[in-house]
N, C-alpha and C. Protein backbone atom coordinates (compact mmCIF):
# COMPACT_ATOMS: atom_id res chain seq x y z
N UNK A 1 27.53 -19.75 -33.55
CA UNK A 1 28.21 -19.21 -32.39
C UNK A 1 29.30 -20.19 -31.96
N UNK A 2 30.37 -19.72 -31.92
CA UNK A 2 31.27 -20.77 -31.04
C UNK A 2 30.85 -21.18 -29.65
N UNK A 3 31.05 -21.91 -29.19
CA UNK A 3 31.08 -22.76 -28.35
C UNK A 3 31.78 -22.43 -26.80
N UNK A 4 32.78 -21.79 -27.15
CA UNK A 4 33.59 -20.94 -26.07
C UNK A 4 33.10 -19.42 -26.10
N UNK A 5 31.72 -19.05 -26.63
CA UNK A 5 31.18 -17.86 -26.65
C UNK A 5 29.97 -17.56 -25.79
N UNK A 6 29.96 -16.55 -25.19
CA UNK A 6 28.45 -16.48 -24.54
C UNK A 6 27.48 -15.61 -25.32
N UNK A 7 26.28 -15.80 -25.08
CA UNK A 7 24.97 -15.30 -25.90
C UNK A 7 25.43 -13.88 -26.00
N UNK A 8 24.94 -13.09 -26.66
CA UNK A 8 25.20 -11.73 -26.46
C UNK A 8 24.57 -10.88 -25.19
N UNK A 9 23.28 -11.34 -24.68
CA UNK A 9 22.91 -11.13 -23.86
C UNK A 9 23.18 -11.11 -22.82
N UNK A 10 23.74 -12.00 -22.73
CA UNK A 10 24.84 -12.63 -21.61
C UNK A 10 25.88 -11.45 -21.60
N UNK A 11 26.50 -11.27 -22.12
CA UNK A 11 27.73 -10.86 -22.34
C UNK A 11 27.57 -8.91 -22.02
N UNK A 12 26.31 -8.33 -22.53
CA UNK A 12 25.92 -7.23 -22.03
C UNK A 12 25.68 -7.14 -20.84
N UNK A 13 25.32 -8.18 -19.84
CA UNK A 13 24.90 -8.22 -18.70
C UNK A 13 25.79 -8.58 -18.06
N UNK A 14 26.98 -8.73 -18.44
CA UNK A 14 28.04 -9.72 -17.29
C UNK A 14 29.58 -9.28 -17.97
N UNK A 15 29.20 -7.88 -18.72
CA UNK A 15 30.79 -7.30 -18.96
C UNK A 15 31.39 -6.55 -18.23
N UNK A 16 30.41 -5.81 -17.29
CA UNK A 16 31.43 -5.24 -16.36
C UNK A 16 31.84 -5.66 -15.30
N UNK A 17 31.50 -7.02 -14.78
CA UNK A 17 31.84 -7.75 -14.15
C UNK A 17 33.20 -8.43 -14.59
N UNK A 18 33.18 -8.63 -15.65
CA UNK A 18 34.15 -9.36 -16.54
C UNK A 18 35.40 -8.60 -16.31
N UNK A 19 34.65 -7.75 -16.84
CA UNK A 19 36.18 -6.14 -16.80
C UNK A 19 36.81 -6.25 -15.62
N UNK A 20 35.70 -5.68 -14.50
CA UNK A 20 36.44 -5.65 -12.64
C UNK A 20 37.43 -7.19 -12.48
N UNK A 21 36.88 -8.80 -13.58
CA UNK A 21 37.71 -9.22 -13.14
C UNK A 21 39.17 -9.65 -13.62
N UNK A 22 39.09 -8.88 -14.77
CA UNK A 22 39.96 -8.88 -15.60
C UNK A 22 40.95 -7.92 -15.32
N UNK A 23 40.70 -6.81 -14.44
CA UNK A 23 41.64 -5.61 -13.90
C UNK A 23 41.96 -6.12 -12.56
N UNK A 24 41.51 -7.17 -11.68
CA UNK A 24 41.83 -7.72 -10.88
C UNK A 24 43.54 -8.16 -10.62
N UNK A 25 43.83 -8.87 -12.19
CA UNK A 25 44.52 -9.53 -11.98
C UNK A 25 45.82 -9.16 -12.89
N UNK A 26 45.90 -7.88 -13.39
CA UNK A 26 46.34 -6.77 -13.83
C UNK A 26 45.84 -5.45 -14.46
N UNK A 27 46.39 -4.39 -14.49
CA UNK A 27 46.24 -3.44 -15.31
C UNK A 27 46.50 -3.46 -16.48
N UNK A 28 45.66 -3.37 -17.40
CA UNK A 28 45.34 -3.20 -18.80
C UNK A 28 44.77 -1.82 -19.63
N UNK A 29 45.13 -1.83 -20.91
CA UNK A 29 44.80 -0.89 -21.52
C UNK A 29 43.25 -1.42 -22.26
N UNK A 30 43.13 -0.69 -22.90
CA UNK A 30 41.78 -1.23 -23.53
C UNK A 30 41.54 -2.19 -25.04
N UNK A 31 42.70 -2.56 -25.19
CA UNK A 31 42.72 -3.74 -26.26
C UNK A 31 43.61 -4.55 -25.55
N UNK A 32 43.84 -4.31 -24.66
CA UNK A 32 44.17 -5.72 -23.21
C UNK A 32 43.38 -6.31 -22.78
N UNK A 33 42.17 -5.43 -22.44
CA UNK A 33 41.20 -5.79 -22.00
C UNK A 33 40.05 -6.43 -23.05
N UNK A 34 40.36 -6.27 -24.35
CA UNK A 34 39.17 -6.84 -24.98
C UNK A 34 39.88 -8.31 -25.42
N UNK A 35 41.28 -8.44 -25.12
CA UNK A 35 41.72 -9.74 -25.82
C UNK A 35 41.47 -10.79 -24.51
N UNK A 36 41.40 -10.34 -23.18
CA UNK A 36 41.27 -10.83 -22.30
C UNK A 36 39.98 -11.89 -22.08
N UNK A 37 39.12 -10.96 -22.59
CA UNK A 37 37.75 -10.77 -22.57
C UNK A 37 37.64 -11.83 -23.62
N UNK A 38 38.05 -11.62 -24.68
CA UNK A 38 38.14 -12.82 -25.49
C UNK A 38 38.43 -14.16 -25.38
N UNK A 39 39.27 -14.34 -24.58
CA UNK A 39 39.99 -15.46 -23.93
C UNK A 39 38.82 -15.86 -22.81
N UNK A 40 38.31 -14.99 -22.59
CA UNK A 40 37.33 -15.95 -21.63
C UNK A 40 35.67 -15.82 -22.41
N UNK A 41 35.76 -15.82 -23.37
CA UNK A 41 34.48 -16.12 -24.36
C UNK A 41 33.49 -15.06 -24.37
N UNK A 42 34.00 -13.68 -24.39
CA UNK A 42 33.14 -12.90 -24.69
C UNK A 42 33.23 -12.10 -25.51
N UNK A 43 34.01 -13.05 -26.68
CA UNK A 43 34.54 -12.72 -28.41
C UNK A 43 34.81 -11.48 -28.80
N UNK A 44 35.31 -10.73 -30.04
CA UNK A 44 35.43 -10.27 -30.26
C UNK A 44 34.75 -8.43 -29.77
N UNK A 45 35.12 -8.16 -28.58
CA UNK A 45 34.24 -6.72 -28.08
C UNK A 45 34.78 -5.81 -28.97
N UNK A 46 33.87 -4.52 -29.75
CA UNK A 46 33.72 -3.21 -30.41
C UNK A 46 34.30 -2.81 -29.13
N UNK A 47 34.86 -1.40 -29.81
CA UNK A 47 34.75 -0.26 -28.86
C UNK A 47 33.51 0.35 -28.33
N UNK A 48 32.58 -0.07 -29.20
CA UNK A 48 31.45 0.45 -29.01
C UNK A 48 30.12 -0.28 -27.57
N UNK A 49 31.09 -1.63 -27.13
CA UNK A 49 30.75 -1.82 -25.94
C UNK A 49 31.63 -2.03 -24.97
N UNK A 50 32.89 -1.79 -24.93
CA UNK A 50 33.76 -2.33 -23.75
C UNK A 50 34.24 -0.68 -23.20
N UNK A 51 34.16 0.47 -24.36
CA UNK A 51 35.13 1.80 -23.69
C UNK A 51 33.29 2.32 -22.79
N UNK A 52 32.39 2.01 -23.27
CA UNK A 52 31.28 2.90 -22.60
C UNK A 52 31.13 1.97 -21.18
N UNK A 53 31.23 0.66 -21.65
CA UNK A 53 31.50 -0.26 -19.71
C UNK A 53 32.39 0.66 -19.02
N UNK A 54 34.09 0.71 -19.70
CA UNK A 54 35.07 0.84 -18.97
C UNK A 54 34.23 2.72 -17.91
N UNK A 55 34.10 3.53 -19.35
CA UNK A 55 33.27 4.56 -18.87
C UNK A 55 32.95 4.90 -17.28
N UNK A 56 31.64 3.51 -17.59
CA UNK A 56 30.58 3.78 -16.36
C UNK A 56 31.34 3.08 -15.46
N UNK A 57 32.13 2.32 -15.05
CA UNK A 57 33.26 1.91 -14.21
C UNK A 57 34.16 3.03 -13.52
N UNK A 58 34.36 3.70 -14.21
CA UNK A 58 35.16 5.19 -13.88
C UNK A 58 34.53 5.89 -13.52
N UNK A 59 33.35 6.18 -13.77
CA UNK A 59 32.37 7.07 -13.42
C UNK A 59 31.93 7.07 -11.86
N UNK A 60 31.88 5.21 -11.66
CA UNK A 60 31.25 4.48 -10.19
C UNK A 60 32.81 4.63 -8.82
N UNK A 61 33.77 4.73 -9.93
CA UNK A 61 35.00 4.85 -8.63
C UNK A 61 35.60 3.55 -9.19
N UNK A 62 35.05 2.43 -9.85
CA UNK A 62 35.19 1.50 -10.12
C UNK A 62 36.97 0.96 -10.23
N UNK A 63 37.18 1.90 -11.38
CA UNK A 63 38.46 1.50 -12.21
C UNK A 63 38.82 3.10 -12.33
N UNK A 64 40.23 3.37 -12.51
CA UNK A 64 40.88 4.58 -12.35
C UNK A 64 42.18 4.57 -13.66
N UNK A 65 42.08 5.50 -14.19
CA UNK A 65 43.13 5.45 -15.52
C UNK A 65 44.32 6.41 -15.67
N UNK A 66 44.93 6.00 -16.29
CA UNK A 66 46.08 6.98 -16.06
C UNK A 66 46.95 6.52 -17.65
N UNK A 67 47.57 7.33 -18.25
CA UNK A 67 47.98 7.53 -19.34
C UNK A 67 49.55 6.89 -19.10
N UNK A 68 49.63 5.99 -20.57
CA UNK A 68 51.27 5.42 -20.29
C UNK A 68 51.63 5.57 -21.80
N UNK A 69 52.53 6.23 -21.83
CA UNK A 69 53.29 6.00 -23.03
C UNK A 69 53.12 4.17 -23.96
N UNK A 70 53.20 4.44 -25.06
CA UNK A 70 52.65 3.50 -25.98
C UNK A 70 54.43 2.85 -26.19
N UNK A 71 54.49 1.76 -26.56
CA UNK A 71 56.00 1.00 -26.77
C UNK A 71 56.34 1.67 -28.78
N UNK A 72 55.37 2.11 -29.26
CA UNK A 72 55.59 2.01 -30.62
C UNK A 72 54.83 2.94 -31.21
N UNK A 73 53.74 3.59 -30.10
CA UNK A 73 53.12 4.63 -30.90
C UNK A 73 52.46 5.61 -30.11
N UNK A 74 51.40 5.71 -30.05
CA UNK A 74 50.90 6.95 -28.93
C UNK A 74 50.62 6.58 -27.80
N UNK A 75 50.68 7.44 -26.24
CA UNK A 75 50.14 7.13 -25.49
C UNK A 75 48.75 6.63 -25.31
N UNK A 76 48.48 5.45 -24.19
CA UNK A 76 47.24 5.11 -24.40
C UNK A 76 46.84 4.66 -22.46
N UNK A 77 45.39 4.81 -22.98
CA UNK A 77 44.54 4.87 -21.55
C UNK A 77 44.94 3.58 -20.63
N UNK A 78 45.62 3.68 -19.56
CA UNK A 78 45.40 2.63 -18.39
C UNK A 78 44.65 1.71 -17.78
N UNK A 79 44.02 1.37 -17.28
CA UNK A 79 42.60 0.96 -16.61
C UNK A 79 43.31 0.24 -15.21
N UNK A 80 43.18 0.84 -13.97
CA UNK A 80 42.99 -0.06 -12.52
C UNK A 80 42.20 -0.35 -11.78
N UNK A 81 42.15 -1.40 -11.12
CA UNK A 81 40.99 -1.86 -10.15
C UNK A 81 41.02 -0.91 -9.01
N UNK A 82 40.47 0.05 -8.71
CA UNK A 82 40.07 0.85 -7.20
C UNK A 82 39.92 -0.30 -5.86
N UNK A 83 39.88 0.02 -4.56
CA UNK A 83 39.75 -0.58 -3.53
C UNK A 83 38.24 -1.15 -3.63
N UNK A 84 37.33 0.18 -3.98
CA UNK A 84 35.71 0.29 -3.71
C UNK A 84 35.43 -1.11 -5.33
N UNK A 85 36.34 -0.98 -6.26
CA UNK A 85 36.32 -1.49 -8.32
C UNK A 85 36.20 -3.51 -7.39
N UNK A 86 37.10 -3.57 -6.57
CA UNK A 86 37.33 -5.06 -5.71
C UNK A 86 36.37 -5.54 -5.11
N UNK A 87 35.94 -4.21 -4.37
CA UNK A 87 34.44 -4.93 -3.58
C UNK A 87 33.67 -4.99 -3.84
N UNK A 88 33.17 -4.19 -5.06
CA UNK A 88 32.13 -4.39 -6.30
C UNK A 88 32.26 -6.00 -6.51
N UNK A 89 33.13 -5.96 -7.21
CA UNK A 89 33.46 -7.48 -7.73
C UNK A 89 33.45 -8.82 -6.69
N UNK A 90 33.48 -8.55 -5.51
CA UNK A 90 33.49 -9.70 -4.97
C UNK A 90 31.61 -9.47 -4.78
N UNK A 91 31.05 -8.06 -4.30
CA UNK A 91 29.75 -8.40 -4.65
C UNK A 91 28.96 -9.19 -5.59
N UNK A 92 29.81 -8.84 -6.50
CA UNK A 92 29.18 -9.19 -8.11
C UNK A 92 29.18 -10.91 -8.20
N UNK A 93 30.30 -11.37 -7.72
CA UNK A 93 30.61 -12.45 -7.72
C UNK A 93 29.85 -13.28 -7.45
N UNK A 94 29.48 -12.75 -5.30
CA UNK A 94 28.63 -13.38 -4.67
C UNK A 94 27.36 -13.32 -5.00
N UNK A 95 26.69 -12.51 -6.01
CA UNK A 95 25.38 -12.35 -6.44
C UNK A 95 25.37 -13.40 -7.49
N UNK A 96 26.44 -13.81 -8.49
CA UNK A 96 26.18 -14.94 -9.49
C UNK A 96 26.04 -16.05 -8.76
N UNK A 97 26.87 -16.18 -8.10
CA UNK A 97 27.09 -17.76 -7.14
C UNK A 97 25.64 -17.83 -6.76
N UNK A 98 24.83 -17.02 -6.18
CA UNK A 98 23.25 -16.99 -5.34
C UNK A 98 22.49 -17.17 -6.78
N UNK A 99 22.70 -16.86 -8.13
CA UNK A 99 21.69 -16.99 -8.77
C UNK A 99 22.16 -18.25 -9.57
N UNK A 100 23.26 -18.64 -9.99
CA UNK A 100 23.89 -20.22 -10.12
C UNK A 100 22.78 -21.20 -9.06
N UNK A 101 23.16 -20.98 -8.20
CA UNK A 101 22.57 -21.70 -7.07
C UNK A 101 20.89 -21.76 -6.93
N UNK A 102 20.54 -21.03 -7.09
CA UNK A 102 18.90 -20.37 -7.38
C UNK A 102 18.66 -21.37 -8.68
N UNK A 103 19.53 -21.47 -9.89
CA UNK A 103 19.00 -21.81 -10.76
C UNK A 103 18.93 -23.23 -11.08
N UNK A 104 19.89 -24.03 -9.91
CA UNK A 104 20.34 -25.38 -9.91
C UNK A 104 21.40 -26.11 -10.59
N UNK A 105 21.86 -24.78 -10.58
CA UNK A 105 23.13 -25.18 -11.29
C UNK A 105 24.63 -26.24 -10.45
């Protein structure tokens, strides 16, 4: 495993967090979002786990999408942070910090 990677476990449990904070700080499409994701060590994401996150994110009010023309080829899916997608995330936040802290970190 690299070193700049988290367990996989990890990484199932702390991707949609990842996502909310990764749409935070722009809007991304969904191989925006997995290079992002990469960059902060949660390696190489399938479609097969980051579009069913993005999903249940959309589903919650979370993140909201909207279709943009592609620079070179087809249009492709949007992804934004919602008002309700922000306060999730600062929840989310404040719940790691309490279990960081819990754990003695």
């Amino acid at each position: 495993m690299n070193p700049t990677t988290y367990p996989p476990a990890l990484v199932r449990a702390t991707l949609p967090t990842a996502v909310l904070a990764c749409l935070e700080q722009d809007d991304l499409h969904g191989y925006g979002l997995a290079l992002q994701l990469e960059k902060l060590g949660y390696g190489r994401l399938r479609g097969g786990s980051l579009y069913p996150a993005l999903s249940k994110l959309e589903e919650a009010g979370y993140v909201t999408t909207t279709w943009t023309e592609g620079e070179s080829g087809p249009a492709r899916r949007q992804y934004r942070l919602t008002d309700a997608g922000a306060r999730q995330l600062a929840d989310e936040r404040a719940t790691l910090a309490r279990l960081t802290s819990a754990l003695g970190a």
